[in-house]
Protein backbone atom coordinates (compact mmCIF):
# COMPACT_ATOMS: atom_id res chain seq x y z
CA UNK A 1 53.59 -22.49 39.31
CA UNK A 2 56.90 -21.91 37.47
CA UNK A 3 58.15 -22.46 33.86
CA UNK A 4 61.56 -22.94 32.84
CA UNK A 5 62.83 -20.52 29.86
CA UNK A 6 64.93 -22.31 27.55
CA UNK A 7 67.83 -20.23 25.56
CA UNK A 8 68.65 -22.50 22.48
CA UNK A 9 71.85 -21.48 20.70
CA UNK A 10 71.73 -21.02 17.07
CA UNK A 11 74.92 -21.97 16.78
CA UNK A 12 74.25 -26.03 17.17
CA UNK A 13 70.80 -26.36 18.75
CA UNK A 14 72.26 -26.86 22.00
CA UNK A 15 70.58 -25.68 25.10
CA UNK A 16 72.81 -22.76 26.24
CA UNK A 17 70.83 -21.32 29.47
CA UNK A 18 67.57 -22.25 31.36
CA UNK A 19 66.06 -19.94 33.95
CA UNK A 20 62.72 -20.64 36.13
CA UNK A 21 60.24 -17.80 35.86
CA UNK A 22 58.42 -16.70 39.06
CA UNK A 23 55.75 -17.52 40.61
CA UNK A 24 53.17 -14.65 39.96
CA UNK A 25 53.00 -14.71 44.08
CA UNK A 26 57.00 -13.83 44.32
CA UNK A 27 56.65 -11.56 41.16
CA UNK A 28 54.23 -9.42 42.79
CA UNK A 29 56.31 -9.08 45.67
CA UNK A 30 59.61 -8.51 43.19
CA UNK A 31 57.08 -5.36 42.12
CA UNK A 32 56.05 -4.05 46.02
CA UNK A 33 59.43 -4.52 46.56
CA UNK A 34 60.09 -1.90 43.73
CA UNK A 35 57.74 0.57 45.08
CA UNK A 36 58.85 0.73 48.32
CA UNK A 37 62.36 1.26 47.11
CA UNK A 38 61.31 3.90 45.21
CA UNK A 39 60.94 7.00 47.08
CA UNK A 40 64.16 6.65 48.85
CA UNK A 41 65.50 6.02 45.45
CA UNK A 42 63.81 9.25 43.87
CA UNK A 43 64.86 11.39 47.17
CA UNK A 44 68.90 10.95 46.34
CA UNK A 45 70.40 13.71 44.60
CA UNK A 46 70.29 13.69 41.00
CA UNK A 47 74.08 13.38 40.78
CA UNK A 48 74.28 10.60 43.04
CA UNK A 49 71.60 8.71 41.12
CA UNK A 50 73.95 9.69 37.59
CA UNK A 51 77.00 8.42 38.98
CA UNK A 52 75.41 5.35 40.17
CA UNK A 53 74.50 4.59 36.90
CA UNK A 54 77.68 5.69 35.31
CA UNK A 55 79.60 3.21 37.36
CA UNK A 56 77.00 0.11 36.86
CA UNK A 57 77.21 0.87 33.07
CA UNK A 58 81.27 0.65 33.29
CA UNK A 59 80.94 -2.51 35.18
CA UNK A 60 79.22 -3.78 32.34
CA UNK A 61 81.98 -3.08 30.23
CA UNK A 62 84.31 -4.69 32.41
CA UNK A 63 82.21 -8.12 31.50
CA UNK A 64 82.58 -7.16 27.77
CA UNK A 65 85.43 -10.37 27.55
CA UNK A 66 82.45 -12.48 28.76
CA UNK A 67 79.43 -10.71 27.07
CA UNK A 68 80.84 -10.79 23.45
CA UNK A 69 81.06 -15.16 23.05
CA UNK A 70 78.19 -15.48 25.57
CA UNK A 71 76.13 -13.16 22.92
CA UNK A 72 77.30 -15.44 20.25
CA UNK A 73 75.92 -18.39 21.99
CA UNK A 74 73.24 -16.81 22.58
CA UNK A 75 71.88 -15.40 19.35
CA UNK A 76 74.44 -15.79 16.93
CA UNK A 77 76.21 -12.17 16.61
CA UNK A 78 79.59 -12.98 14.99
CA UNK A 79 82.70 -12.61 17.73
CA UNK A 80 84.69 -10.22 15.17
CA UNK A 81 81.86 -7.31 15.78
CA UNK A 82 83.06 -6.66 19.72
CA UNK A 83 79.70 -6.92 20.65
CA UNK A 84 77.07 -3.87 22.24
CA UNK A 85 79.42 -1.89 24.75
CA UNK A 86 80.55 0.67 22.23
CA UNK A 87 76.48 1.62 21.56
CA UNK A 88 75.63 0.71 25.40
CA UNK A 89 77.55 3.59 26.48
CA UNK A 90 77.43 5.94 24.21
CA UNK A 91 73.42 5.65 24.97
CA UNK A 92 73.89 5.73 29.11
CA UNK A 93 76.41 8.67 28.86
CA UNK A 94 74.50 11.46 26.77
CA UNK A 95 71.31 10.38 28.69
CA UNK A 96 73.69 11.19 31.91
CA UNK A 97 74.70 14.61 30.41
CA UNK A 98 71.21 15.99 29.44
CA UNK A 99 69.80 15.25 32.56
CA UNK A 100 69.92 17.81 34.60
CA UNK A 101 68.77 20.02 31.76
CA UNK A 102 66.00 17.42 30.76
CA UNK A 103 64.82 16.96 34.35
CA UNK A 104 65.13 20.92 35.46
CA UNK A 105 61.83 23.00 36.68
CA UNK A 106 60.14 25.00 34.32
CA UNK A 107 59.40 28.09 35.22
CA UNK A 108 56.73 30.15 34.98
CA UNK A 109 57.31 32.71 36.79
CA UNK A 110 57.89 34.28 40.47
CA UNK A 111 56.83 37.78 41.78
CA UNK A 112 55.68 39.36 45.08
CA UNK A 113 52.30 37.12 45.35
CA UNK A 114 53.25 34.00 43.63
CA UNK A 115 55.79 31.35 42.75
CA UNK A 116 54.87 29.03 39.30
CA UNK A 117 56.68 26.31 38.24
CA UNK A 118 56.71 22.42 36.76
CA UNK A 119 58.57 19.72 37.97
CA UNK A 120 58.99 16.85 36.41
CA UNK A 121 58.82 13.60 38.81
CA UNK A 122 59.40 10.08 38.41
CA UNK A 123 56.61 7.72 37.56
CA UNK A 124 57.71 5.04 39.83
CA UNK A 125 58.28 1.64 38.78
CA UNK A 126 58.88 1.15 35.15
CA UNK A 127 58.77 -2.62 33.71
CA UNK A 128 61.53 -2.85 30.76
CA UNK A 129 61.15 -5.53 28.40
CA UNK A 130 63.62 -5.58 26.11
CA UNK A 131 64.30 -8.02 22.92
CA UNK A 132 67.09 -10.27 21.80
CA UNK A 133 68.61 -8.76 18.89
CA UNK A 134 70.32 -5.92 20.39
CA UNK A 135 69.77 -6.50 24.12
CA UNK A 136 72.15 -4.64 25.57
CA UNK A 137 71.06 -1.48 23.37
CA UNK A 138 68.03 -1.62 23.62
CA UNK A 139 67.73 -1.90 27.23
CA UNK A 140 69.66 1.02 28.45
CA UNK A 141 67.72 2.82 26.09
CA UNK A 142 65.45 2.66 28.92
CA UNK A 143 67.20 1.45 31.93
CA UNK A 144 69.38 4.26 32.35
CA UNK A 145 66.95 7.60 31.94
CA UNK A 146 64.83 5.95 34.19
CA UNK A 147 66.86 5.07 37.16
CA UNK A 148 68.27 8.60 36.50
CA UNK A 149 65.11 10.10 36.88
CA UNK A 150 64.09 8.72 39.85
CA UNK A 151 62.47 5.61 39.10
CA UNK A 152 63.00 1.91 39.59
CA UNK A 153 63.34 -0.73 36.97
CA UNK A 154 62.41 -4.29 36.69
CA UNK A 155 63.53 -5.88 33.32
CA UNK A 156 62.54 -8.48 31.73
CA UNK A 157 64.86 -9.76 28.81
CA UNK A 158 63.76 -12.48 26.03
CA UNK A 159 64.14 -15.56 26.33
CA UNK A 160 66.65 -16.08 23.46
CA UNK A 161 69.26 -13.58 25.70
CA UNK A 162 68.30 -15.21 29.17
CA UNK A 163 71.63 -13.82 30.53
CA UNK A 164 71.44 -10.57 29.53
CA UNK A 165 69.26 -9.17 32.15
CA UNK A 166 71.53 -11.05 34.84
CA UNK A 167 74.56 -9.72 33.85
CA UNK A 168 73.26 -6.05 33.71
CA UNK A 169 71.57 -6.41 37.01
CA UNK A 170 75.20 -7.77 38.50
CA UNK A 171 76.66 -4.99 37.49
CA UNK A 172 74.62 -2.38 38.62
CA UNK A 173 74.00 -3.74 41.83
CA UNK A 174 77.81 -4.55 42.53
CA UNK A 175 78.31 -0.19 42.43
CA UNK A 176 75.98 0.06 44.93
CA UNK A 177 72.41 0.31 43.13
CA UNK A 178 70.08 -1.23 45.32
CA UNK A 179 68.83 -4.29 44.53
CA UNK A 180 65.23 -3.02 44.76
CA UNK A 181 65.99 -0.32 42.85
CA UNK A 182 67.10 -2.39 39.77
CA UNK A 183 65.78 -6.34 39.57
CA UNK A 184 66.22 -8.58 36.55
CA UNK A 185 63.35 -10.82 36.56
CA UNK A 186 62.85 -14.08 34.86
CA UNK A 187 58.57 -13.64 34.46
CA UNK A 188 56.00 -15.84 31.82
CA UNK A 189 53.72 -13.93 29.23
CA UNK A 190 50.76 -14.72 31.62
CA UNK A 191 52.38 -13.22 34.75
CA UNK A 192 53.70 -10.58 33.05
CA UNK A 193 50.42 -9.34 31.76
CA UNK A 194 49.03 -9.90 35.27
CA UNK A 195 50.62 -7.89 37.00
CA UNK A 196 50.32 -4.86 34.09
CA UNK A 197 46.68 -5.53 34.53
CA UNK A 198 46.88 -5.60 38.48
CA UNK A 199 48.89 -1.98 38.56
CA UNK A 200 52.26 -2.77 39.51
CA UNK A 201 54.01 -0.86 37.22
CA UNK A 202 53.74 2.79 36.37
CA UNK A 203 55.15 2.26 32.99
CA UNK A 204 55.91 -0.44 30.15
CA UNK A 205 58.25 -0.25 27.94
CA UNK A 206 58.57 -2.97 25.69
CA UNK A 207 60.45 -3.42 22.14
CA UNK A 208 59.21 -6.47 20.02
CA UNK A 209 56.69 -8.26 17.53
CA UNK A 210 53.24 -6.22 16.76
CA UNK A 211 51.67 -9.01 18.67
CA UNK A 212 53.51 -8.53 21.64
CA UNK A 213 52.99 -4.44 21.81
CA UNK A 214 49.07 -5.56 21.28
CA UNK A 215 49.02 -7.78 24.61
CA UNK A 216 50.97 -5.40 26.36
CA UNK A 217 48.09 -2.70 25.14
CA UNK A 218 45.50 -5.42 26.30
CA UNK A 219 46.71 -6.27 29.43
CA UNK A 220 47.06 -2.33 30.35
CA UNK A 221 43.45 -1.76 29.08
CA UNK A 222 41.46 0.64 31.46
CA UNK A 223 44.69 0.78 33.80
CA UNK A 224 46.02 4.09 32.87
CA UNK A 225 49.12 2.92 32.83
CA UNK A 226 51.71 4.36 30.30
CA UNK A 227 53.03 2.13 27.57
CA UNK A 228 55.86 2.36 25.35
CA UNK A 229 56.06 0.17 22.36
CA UNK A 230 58.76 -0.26 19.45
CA UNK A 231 57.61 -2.65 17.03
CA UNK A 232 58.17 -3.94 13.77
CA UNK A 233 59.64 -2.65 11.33
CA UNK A 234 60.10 -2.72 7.24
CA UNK A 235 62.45 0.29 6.46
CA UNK A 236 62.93 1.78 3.13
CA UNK A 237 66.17 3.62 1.55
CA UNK A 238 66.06 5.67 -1.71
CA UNK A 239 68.66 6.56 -3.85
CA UNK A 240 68.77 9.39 -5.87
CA UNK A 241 70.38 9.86 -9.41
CA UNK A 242 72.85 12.38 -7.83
CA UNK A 243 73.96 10.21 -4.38
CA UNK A 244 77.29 9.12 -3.88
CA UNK A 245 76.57 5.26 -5.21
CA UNK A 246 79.60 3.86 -3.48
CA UNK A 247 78.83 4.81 -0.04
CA UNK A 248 75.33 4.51 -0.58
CA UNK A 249 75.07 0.99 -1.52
CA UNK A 250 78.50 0.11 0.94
CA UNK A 251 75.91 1.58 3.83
CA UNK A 252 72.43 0.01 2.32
CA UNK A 253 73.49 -3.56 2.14
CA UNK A 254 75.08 -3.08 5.30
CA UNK A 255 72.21 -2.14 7.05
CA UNK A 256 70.57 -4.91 5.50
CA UNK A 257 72.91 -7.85 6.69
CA UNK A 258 74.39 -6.58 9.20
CA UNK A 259 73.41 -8.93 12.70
CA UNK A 260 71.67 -11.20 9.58
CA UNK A 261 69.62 -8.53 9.63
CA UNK A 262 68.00 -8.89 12.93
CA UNK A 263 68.30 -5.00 13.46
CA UNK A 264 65.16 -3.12 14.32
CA UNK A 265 65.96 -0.06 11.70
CA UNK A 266 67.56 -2.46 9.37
CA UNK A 267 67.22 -1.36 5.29
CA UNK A 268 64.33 -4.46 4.23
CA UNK A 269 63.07 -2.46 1.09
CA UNK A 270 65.31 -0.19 -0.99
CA UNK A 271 64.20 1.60 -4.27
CA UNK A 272 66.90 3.30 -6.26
CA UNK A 273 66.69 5.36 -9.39
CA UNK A 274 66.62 3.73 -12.41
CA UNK A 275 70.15 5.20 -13.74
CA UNK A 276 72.01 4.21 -11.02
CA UNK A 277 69.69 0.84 -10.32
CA UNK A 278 71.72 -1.92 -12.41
CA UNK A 279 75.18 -0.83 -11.30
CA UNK A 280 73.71 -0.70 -7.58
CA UNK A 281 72.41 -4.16 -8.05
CA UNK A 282 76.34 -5.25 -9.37
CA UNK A 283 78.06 -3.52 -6.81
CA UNK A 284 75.70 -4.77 -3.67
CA UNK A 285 75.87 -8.64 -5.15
CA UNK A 286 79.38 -8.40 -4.99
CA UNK A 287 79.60 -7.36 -1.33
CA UNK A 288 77.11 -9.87 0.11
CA UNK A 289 79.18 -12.40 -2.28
CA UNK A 290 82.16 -11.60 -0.30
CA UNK A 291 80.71 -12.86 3.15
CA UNK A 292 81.37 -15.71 5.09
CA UNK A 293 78.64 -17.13 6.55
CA UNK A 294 79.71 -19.39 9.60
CA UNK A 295 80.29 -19.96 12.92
CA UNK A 296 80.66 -17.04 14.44
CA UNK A 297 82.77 -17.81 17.34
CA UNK A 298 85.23 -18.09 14.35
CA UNK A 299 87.01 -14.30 14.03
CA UNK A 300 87.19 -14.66 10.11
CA UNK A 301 82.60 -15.17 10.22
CA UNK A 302 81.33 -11.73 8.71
CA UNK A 303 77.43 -13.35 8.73
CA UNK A 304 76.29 -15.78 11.70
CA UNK A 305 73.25 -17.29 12.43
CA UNK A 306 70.04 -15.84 13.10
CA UNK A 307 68.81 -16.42 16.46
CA UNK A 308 66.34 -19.02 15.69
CA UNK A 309 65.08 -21.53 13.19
CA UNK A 310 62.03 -20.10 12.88
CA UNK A 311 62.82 -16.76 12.26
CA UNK A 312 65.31 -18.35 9.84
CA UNK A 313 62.33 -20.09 8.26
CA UNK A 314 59.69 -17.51 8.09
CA UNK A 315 63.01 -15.26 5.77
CA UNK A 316 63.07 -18.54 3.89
CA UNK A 317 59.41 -18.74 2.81
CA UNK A 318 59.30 -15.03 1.92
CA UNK A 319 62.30 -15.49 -0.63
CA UNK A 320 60.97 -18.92 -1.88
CA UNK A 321 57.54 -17.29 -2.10
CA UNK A 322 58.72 -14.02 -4.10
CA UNK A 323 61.15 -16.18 -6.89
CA UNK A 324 57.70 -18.49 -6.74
CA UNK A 325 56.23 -15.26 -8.28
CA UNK A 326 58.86 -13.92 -10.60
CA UNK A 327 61.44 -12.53 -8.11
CA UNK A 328 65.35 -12.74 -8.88
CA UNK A 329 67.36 -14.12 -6.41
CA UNK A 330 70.97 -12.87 -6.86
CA UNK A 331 73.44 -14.91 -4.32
CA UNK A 332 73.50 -18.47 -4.92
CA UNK A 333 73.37 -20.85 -1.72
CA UNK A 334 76.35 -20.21 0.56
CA UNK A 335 78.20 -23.45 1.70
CA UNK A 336 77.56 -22.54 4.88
CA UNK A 337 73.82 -22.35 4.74
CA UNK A 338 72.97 -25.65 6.32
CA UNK A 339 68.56 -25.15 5.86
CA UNK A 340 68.46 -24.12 9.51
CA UNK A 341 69.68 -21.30 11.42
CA UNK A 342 72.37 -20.58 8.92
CA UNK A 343 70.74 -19.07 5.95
CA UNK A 344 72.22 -17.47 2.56
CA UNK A 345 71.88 -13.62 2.77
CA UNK A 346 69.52 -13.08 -0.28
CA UNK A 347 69.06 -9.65 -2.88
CA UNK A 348 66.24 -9.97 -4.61
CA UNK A 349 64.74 -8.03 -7.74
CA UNK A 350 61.83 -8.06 -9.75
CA UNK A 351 60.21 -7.74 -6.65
CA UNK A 352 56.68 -5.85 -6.24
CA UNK A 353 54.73 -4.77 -3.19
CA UNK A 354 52.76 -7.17 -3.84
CA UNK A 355 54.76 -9.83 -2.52
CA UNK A 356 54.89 -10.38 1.47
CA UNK A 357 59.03 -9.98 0.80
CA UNK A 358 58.09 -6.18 0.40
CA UNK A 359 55.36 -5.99 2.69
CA UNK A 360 55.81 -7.77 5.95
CA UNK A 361 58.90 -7.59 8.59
CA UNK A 362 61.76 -9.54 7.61
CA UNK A 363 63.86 -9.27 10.04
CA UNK A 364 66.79 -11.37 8.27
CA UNK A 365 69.21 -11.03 5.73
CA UNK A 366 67.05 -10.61 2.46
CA UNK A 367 66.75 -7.49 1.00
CA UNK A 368 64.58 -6.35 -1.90
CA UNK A 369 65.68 -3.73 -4.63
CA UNK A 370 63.36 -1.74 -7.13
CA UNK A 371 64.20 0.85 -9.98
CA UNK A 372 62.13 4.20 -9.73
CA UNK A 373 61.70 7.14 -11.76
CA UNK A 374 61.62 9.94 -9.51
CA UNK A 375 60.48 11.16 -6.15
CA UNK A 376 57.02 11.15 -6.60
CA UNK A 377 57.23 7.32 -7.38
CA UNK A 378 59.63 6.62 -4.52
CA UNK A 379 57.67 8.47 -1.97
CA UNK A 380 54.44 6.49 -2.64
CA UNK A 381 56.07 3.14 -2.40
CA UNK A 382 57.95 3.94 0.88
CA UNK A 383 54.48 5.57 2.35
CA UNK A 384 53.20 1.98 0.93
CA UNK A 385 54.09 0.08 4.17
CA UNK A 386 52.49 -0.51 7.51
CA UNK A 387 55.15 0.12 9.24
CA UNK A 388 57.26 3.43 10.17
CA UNK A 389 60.57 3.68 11.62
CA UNK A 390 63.34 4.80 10.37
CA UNK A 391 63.58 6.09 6.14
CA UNK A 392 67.12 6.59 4.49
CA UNK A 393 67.58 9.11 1.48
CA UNK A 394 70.82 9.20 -1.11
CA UNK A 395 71.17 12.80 -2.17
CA UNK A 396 73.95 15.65 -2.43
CA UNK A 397 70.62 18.32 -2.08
CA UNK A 398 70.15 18.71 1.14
CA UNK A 399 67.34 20.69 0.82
CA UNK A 400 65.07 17.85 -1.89
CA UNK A 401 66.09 15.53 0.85
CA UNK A 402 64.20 17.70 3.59
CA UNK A 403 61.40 18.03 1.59
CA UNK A 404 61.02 14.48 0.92
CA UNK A 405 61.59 13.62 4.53
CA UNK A 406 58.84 15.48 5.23
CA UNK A 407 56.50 13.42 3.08
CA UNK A 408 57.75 9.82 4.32
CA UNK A 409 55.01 8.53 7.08
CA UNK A 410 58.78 7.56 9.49
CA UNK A 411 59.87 8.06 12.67
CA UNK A 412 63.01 8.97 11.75
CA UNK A 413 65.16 10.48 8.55
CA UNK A 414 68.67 9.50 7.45
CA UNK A 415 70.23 11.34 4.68
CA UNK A 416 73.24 9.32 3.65
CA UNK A 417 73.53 7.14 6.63
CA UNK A 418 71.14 4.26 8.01
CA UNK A 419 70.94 1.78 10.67
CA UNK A 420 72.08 4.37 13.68
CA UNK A 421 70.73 5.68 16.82
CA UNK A 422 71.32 9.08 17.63
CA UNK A 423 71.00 8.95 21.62
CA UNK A 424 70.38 13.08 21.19
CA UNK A 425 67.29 12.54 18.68
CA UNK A 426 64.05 10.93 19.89
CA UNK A 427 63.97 7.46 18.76
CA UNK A 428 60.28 6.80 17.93
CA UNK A 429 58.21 4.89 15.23
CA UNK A 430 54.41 5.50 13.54
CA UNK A 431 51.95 3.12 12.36
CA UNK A 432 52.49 -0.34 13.34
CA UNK A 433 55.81 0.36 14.44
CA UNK A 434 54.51 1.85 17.27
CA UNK A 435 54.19 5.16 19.71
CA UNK A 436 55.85 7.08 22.53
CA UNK A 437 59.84 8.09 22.17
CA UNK A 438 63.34 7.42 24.13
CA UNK A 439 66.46 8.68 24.38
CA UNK A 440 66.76 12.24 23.95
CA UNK A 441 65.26 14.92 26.54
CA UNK A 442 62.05 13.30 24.78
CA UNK A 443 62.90 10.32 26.95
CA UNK A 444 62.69 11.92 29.84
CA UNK A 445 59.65 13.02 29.62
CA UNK A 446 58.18 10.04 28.88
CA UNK A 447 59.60 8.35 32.23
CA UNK A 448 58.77 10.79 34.08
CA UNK A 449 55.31 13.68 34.89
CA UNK A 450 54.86 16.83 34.92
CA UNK A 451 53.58 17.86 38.29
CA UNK A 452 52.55 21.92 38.55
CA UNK A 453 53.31 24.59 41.74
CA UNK A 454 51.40 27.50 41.58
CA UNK A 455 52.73 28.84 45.23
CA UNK A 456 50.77 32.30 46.49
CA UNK A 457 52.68 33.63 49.28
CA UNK A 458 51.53 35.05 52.61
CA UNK A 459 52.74 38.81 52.90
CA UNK A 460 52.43 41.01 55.76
């Protein structure tokens, strides 16, 4: 039986997209279709297999005219930003250029009896499912290091970017992927766990809520298969007395609005010491004050919608619920804020960890500020989270920003900068944001196994 997935635009509540889902009878053969691809697949030369990629990764730049409004539609990313393709293939390329480092034998050593080495091989068929916020991103993250190294992808993409998934398979298949090799798939939560459940994949990777990464952990229970999970997060920035307040609040407050702060290392908590804190507070007011909220298939929009009313209205009750209990709300209501998907970016102080503002995942434009008196202070209230992604320190010392990295429970350190993936560092998370690692030679290895030769050798 077959559901239809409904994209609703945030822009007017309009029905943008529907899809059908499969049947769990065709999905299963979408997934023994994958496997039998796969050898062939793993068996072409590496360099085939890069440029293949390569040139289904440009293709998707050649959309870009297409992709940028049809993202706006689709979750609310304003026009004027260009849209994904600059990140998209910055990702694909590096993971192209490592790979034949990443992906080399190990070896252990050869003499006149034996031969030792470890390959690493492909898994076989990896499931992608990727989110809406950044889908292009956040997909390649995966798709491309795994097609690279051998394996074959089916992706599923959320329902809030139903197109997505189309448009990247499209373009990989029109280079000359084979359409076994690569599948979009349009598949329910039900059949989706299914088939995890049943074996057909080697590997999930999936970027979302908590609750999702939990069924995906379910449904793989007792199958030994490998799972990936990025999860929420509730990232915290410090700034020190000596950091560069300018850039550091011109960065901060972007990271916390930018994409209305759907961004999965987006700044949600940010603690600042208590010289700089009230002329931090003045300075980030004014630059969320200058925003236009709006439309945003209009060029001059700076802040659109977020992608749906309910995530709109869960931000809502955490601001209403933290001025409820003392909080000060420092941007008044925007004219654009019409009490659905357009909402009022929001700074907030007088905030406490006690309220769920500080504590749970936002994941929209509010952002909470708090003085501190040193890094003792600051370190326990970052460590006071239940998430870990990504921390970002304000500091000329490069060294007192080490050695408070090393104390924040993250998966990754900034030191004045935030809100960026590094395609060469491992992008991974802790605690309920979390396990397991792409990009990087990192990703590699966790797409592909380590498979040992010990090789004695017959001599006369």
């Amino acid at each position: 039986m077959t559901q239809t997935l409904t994209c609703i635009s945030p822009i007017d509540g309009s029905v943008f997209a529907t899809r059908e889902t499969l049947t769990p009878e065709a999905a299963r053969a979408a997934a023994d279709r994958a496997r039998a691809a796969q050898s062939a697949w793993a068996a072409r030369p590496l360099q085939e297999r890069i440029d293949l990629v390569l040139a289904g990764v440009a293709a998707v730049g050649d959309m870009n005219e297409e992709i940028v409004p049809e993202l706006a539609h689709m979750m609310g990313r304003p026009i004027r930003y260009g849209g994904e393709f600059g990140g998209f293939e910055e990702r694909a390329t590096y993971m192209a250029g490592i790979a034949r480092e990443a992906l080399a034998n190990i070896e252990v050593g050869e003499d006149a009896s034996f031969k030792r080495y470890i390959r690493r091989v492909p898994l076989g068929v990896v499931l992608v499912v990727a989110p809406w916020n950044y889908p292009y991103m956040t997909a390649i993250n995966t798709v491309a290091p795994a097609l690279i190294a051998g394996n074959t992808v089916m992706l599923k993409h959320a329902t809030q970017t139903l197109l997505v998934g189309e448009r990247m398979a499209q373009a990989f298949l029109s280079v000359g992927v084979p359409e076994d090799v690569f599948q979009n798939v349009f598949l329910d939560h039900d059949t989706t766990s299914g088939l995890i459940a049943d074996r057909a994949f080697d590997f999930v990777n999936f970027t979302g809520s908590v609750g999702g990464g939990r069924a995906m952990e379910r449904a793989a229970a007792g199958t030994f298969t490998g799972v990936g999970l990025e999860l929420g997060g509730k990232d915290p920035g410090y700034v020190m007395e000596d950091a560069d307040l300018d850039a550091a609040v011109a960065t901060l407050i972007d990271a916390a609005m930018f994409n209305s702060g759907q961004c999965c290392c987006g700044m949600e908590r940010l603690y600042v010491h208590e010289s700089l804190f009230d002329a931090f507070v003045e300075k980030a007011v004014a630059i969320v004050k200058s925003y236009k909220l709006g439309n945003p298939l209009e060029p001059e929009t700076s802040i659109g919608p977020m992608a749906n009313i309910r995530f709109a209205n869960q931000v809502r009750a955490q601001i209403d619920e933290a001025v409820a209990a003392g909080a000060v709300a420092h941007i008044d209501t925007m004219p654009g804020d019409d009490g659905g998907t357009y909402l009022t970016p929001q700074i907030l102080t007088g905030v406490t960890h006690e309220m769920r503002v500080m504590r749970e995942e936002s994941f929209g434009p509010v952002v909470g500020i708090m003085p501190v008196k040193d890094d003792e202070e600051a370190i326990a209230l970052m460590n006071d989270s239940d998430f870990g992604l990504t921390a970002s320190l304000w500091t000329s010392d490069l060294d007192r920003a080490e050695r408070v990295g090393d104390r924040i429970e993250t998966g990754t350190v900034f030191l004045n900068r935030a809100d960026y993936l590094d395609p060469g560092l491992c992008w991974t998370g802790c605690k309920q944001t979390g396990r397991g690692g792409g990009l990087s030679v990192i990703g590699y290895h966790n797409l592909t196994r380590p498979k040992s030769y010990h090789l004695k050798k017959v001599t006369g």
